[in-house]
PDB file of N, CA and C in Angstrom:
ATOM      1  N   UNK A   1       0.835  -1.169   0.000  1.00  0.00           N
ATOM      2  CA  UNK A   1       0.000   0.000   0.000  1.00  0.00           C
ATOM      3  C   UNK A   1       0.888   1.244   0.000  1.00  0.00           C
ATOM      4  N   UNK A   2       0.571   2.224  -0.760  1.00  0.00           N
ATOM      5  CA  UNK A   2       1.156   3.591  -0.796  1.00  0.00           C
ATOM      6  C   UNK A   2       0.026   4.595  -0.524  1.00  0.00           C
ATOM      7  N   UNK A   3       0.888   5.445  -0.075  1.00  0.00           N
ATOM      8  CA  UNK A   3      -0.123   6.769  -0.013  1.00  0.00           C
ATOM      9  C   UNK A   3       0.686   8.137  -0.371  1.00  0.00           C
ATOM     10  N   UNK A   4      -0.056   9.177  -0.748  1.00  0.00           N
ATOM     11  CA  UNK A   4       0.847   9.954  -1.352  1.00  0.00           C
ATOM     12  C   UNK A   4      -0.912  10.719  -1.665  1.00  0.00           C
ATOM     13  N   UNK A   5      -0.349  12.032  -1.805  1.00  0.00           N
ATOM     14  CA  UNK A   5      -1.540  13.237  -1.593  1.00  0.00           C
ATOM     15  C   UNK A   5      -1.711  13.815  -2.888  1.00  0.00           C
ATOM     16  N   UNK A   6      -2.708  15.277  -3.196  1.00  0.00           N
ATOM     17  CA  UNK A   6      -2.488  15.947  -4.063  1.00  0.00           C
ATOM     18  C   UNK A   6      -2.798  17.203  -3.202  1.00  0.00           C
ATOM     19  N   UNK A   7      -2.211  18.235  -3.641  1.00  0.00           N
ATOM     20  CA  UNK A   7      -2.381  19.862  -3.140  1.00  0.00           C
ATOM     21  C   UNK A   7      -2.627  20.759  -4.126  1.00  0.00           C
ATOM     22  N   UNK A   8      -4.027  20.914  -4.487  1.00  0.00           N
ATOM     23  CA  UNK A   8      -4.455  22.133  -5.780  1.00  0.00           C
ATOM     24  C   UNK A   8      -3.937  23.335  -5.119  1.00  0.00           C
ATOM     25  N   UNK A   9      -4.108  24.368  -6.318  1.00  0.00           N
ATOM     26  CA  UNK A   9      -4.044  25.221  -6.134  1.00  0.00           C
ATOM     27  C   UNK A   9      -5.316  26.395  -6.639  1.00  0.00           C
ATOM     28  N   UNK A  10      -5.757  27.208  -7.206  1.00  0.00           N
ATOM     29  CA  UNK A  10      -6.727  27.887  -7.525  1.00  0.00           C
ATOM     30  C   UNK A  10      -7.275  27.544  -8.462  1.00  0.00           C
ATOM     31  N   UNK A  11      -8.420  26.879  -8.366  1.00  0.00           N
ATOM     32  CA  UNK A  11      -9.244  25.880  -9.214  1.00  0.00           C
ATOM     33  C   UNK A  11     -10.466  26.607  -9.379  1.00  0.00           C
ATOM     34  N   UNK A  12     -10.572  26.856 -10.831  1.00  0.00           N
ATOM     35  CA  UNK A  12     -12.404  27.441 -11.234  1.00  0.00           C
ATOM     36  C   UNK A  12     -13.013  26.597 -10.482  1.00  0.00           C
ATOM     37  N   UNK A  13     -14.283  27.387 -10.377  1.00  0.00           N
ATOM     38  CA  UNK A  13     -15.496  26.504 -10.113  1.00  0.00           C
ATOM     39  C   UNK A  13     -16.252  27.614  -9.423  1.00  0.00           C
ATOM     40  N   UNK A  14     -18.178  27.261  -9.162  1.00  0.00           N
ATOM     41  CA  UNK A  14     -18.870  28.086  -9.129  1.00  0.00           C
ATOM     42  C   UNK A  14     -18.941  29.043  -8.263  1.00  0.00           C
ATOM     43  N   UNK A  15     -17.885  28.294  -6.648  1.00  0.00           N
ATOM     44  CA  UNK A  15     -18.211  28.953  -5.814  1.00  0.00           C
ATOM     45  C   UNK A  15     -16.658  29.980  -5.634  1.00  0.00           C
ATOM     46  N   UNK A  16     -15.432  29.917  -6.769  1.00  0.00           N
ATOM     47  CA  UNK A  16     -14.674  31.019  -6.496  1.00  0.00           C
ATOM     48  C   UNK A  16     -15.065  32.133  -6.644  1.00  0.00           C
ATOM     49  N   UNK A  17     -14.607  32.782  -5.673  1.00  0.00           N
ATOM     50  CA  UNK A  17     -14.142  34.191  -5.523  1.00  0.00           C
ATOM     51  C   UNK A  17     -13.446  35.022  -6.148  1.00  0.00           C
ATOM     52  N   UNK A  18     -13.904  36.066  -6.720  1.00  0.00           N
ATOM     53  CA  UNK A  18     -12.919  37.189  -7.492  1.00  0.00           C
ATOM     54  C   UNK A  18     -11.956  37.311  -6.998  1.00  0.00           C
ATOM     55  N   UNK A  19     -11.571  37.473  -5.692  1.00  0.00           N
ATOM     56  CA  UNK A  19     -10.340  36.945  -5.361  1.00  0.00           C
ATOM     57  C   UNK A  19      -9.226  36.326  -5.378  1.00  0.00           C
ATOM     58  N   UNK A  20     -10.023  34.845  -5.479  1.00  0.00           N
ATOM     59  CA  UNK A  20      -9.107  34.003  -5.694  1.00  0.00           C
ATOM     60  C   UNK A  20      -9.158  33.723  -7.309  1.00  0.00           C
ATOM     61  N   UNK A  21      -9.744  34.422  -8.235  1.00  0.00           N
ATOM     62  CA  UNK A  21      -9.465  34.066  -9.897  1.00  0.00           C
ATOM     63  C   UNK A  21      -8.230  34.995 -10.184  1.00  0.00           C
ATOM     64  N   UNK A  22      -8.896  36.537  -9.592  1.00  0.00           N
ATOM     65  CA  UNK A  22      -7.451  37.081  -9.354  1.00  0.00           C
ATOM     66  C   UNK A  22      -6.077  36.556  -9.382  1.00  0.00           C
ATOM     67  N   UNK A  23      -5.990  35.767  -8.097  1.00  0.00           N
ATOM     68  CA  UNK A  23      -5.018  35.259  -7.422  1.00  0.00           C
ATOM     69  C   UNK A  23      -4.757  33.803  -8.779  1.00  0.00           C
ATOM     70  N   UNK A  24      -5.582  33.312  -9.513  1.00  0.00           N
ATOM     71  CA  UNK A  24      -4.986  32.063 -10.497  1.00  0.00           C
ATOM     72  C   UNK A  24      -4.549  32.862 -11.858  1.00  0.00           C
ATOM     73  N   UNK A  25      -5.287  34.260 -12.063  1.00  0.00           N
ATOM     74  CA  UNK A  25      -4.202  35.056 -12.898  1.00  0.00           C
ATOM     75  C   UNK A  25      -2.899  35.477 -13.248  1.00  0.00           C
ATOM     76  N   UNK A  26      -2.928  35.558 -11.681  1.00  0.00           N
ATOM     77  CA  UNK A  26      -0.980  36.001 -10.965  1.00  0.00           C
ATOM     78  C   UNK A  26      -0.671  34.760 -11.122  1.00  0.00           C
ATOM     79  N   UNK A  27      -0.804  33.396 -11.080  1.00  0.00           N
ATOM     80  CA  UNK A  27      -0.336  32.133 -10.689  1.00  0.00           C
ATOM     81  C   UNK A  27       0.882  32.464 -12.452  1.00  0.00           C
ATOM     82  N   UNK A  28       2.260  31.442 -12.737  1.00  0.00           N
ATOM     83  CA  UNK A  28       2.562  31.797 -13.433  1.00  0.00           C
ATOM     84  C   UNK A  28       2.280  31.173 -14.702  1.00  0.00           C
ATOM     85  N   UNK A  29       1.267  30.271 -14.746  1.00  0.00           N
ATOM     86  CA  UNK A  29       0.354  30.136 -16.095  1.00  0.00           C
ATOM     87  C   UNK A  29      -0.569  30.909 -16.426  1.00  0.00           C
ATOM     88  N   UNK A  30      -1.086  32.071 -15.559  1.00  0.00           N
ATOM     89  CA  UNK A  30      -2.146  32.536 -16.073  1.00  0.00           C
ATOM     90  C   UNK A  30      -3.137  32.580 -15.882  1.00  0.00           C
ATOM     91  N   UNK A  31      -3.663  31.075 -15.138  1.00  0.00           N
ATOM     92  CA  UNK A  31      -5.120  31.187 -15.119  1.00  0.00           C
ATOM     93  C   UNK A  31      -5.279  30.423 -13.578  1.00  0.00           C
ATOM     94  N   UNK A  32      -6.536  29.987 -12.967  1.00  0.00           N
ATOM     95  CA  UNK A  32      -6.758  29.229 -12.026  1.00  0.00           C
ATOM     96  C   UNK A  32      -7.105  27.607 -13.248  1.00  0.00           C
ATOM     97  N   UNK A  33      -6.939  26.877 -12.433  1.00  0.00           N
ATOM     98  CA  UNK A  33      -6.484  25.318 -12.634  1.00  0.00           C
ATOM     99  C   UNK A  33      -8.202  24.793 -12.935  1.00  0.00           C
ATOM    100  N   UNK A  34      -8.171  23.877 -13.649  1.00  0.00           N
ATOM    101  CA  UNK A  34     -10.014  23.241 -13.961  1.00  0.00           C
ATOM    102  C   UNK A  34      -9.645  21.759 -13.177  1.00  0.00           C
ATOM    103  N   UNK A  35     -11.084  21.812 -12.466  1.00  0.00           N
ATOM    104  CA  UNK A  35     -10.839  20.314 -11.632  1.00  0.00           C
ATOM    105  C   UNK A  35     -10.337  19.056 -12.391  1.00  0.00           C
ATOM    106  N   UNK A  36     -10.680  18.866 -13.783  1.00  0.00           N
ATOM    107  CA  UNK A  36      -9.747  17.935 -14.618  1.00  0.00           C
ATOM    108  C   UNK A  36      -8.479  17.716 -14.566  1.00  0.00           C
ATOM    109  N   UNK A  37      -8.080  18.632 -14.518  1.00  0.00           N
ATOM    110  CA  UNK A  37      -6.219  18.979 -14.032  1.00  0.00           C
ATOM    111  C   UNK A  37      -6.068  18.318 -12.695  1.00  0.00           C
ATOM    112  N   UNK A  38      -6.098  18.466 -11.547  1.00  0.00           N
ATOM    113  CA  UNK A  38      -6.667  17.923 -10.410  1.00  0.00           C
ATOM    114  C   UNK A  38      -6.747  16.606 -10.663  1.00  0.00           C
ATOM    115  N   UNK A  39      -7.986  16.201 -11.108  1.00  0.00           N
ATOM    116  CA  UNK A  39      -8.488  14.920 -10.903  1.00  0.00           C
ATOM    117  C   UNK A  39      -7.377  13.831 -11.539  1.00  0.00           C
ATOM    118  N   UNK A  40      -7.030  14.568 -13.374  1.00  0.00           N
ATOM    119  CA  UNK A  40      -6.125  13.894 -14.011  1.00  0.00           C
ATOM    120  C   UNK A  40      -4.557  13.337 -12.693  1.00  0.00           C
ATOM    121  N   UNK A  41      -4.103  14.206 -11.779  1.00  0.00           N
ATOM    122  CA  UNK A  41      -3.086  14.175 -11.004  1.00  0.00           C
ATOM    123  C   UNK A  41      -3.089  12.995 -10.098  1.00  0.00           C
ATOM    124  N   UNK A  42      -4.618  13.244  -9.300  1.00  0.00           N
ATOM    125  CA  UNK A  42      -5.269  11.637  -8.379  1.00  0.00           C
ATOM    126  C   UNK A  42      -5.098  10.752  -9.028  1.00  0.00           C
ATOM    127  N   UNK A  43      -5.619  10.567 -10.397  1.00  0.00           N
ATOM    128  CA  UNK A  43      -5.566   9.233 -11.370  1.00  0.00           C
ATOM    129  C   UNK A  43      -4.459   8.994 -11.385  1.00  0.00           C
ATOM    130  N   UNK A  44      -3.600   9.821 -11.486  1.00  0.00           N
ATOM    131  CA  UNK A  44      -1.795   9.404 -11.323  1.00  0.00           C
ATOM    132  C   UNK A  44      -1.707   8.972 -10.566  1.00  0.00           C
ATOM    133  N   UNK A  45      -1.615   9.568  -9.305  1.00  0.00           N
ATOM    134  CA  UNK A  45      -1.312   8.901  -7.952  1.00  0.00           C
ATOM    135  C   UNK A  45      -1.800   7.564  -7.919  1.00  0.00           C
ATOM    136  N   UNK A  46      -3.209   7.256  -8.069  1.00  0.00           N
ATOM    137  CA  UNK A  46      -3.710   5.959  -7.959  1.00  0.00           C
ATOM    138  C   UNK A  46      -3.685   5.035  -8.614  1.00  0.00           C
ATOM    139  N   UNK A  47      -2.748   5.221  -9.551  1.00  0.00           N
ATOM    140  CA  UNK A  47      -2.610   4.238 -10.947  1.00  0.00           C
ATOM    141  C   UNK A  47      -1.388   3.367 -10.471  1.00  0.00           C
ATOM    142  N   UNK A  48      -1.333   1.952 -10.986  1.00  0.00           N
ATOM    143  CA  UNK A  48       0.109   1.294 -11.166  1.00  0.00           C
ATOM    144  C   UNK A  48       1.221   2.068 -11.378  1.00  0.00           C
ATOM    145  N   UNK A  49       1.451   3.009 -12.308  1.00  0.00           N
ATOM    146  CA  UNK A  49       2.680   3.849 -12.526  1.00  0.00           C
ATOM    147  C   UNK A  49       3.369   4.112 -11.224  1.00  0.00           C
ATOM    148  N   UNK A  50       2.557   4.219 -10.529  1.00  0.00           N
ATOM    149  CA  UNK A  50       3.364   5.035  -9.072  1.00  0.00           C
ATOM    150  C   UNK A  50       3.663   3.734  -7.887  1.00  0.00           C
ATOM    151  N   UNK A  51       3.650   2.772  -8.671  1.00  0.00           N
ATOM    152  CA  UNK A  51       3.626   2.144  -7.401  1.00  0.00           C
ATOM    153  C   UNK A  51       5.339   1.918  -6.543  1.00  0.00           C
ATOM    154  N   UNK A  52       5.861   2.352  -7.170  1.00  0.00           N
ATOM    155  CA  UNK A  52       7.275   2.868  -6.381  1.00  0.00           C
ATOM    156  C   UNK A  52       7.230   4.967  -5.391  1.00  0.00           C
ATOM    157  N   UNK A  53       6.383   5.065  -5.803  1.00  0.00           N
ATOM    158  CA  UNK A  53       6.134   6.728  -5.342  1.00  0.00           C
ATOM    159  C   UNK A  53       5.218   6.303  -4.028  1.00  0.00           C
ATOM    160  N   UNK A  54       5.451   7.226  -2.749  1.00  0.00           N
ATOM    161  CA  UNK A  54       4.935   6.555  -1.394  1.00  0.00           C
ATOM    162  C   UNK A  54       4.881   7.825  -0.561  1.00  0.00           C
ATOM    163  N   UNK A  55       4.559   8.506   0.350  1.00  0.00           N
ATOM    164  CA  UNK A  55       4.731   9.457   0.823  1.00  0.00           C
ATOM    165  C   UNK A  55       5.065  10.963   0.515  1.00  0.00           C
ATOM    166  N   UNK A  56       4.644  11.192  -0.866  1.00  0.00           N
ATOM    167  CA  UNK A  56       4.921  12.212  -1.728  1.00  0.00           C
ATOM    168  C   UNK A  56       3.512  13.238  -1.804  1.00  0.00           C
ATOM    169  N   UNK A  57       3.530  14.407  -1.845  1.00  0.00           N
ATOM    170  CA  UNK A  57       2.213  15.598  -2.246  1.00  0.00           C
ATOM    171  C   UNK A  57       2.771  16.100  -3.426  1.00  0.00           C
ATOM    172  N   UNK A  58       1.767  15.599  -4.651  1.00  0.00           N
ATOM    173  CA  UNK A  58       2.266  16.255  -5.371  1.00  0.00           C
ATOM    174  C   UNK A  58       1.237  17.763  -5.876  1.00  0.00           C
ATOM    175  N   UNK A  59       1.963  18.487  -5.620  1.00  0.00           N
ATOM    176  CA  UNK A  59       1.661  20.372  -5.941  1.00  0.00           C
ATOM    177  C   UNK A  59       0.799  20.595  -7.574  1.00  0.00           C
ATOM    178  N   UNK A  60      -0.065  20.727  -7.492  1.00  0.00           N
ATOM    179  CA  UNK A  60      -1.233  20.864  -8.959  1.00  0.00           C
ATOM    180  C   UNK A  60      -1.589  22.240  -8.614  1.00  0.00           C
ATOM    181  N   UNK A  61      -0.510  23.434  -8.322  1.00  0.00           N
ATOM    182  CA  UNK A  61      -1.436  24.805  -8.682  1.00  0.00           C
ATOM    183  C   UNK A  61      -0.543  25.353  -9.664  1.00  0.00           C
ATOM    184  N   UNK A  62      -0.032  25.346 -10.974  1.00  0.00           N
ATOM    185  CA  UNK A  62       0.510  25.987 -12.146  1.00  0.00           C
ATOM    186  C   UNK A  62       1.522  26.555 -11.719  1.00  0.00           C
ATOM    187  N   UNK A  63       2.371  26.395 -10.769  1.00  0.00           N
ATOM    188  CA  UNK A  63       3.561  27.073 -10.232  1.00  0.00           C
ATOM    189  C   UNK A  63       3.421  27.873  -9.130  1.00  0.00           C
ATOM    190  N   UNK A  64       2.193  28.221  -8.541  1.00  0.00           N
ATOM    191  CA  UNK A  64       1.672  29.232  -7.490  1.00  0.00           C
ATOM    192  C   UNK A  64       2.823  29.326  -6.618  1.00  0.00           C
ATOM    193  N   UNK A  65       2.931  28.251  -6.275  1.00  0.00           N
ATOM    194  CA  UNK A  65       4.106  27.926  -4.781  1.00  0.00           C
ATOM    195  C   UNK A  65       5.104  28.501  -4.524  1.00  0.00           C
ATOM    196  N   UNK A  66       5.918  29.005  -6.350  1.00  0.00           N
ATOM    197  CA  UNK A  66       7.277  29.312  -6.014  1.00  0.00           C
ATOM    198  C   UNK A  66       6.989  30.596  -5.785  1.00  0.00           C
ATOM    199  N   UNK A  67       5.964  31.597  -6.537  1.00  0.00           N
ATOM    200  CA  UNK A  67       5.322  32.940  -6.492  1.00  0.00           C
ATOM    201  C   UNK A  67       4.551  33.321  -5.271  1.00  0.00           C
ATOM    202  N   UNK A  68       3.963  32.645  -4.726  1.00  0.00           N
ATOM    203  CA  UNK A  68       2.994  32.858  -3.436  1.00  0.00           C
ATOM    204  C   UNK A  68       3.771  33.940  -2.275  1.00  0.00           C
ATOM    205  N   UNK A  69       3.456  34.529  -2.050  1.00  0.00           N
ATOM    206  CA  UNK A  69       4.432  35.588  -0.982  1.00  0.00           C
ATOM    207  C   UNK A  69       5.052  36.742  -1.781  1.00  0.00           C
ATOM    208  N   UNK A  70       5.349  36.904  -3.021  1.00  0.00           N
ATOM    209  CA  UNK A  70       5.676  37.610  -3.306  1.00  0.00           C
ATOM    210  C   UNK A  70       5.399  39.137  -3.383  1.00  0.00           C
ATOM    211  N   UNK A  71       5.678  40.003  -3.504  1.00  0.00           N
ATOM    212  CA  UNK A  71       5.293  41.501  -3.338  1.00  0.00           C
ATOM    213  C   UNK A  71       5.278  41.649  -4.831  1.00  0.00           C
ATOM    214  N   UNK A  72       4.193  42.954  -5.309  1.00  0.00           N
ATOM    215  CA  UNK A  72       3.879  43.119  -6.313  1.00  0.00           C
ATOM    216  C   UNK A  72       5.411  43.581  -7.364  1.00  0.00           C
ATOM    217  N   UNK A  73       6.644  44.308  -6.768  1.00  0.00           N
ATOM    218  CA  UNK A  73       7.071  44.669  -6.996  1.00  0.00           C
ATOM    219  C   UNK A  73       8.172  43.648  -7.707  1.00  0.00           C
ATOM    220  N   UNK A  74       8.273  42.153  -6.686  1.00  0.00           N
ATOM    221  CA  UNK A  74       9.087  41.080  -7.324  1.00  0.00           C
ATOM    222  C   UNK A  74       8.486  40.288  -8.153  1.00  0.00           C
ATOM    223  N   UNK A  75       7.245  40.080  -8.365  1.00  0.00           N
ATOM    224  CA  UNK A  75       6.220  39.880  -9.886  1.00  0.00           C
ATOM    225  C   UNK A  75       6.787  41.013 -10.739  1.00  0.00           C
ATOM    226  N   UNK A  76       6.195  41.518 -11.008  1.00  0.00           N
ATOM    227  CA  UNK A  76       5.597  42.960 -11.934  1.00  0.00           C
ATOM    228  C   UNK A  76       6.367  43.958 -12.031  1.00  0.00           C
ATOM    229  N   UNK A  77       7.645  43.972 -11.277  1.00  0.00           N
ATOM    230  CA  UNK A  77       8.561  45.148 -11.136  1.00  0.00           C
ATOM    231  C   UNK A  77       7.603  46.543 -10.580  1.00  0.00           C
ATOM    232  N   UNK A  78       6.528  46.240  -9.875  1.00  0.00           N
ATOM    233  CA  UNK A  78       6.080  47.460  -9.046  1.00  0.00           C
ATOM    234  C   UNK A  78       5.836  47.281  -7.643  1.00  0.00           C
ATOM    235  N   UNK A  79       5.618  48.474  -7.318  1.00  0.00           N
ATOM    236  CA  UNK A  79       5.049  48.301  -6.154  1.00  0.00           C
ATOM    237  C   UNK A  79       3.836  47.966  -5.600  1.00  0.00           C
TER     238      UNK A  79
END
């Protein structure tokens, strides 16, 4: 048995927030993530392929992670 996670990141859907679409704009693809993306990632995890992969999260928000914290100024060159 393995186990091993997934961690979205800003995913459309009916009940986001302008906020947070905002926030999948800044992400550095562009957009917030569609639960397919997501789901496609679980199917990974849960598939034969991984059956050497064990204790791993793998990160499904378009790069958010390395950008998250940043100040407008180290994005965008502003303030």
């Amino acid at each position: 048995m393995t186990g091993s996670a997934s961690a979205p990141g800003w995913i459309a859907n009916l009940s986001q927030t302008e906020e947070e679409r905002r926030r999948g704009f800044a992400s550095p693809i562009g957009r917030s993530g569609a639960a397919e993306e997501v789901a496609a990632a679980a199917a990974f995890l849960a598939s034969d392929n991984t059956s050497f992969v064990t204790g791993h999260t793998l990160v499904v928000d378009a790069g958010n992670c390395l950008v998250e914290g940043l100040s407008g100024y180290e994005l965008f060159g502003e303030g």
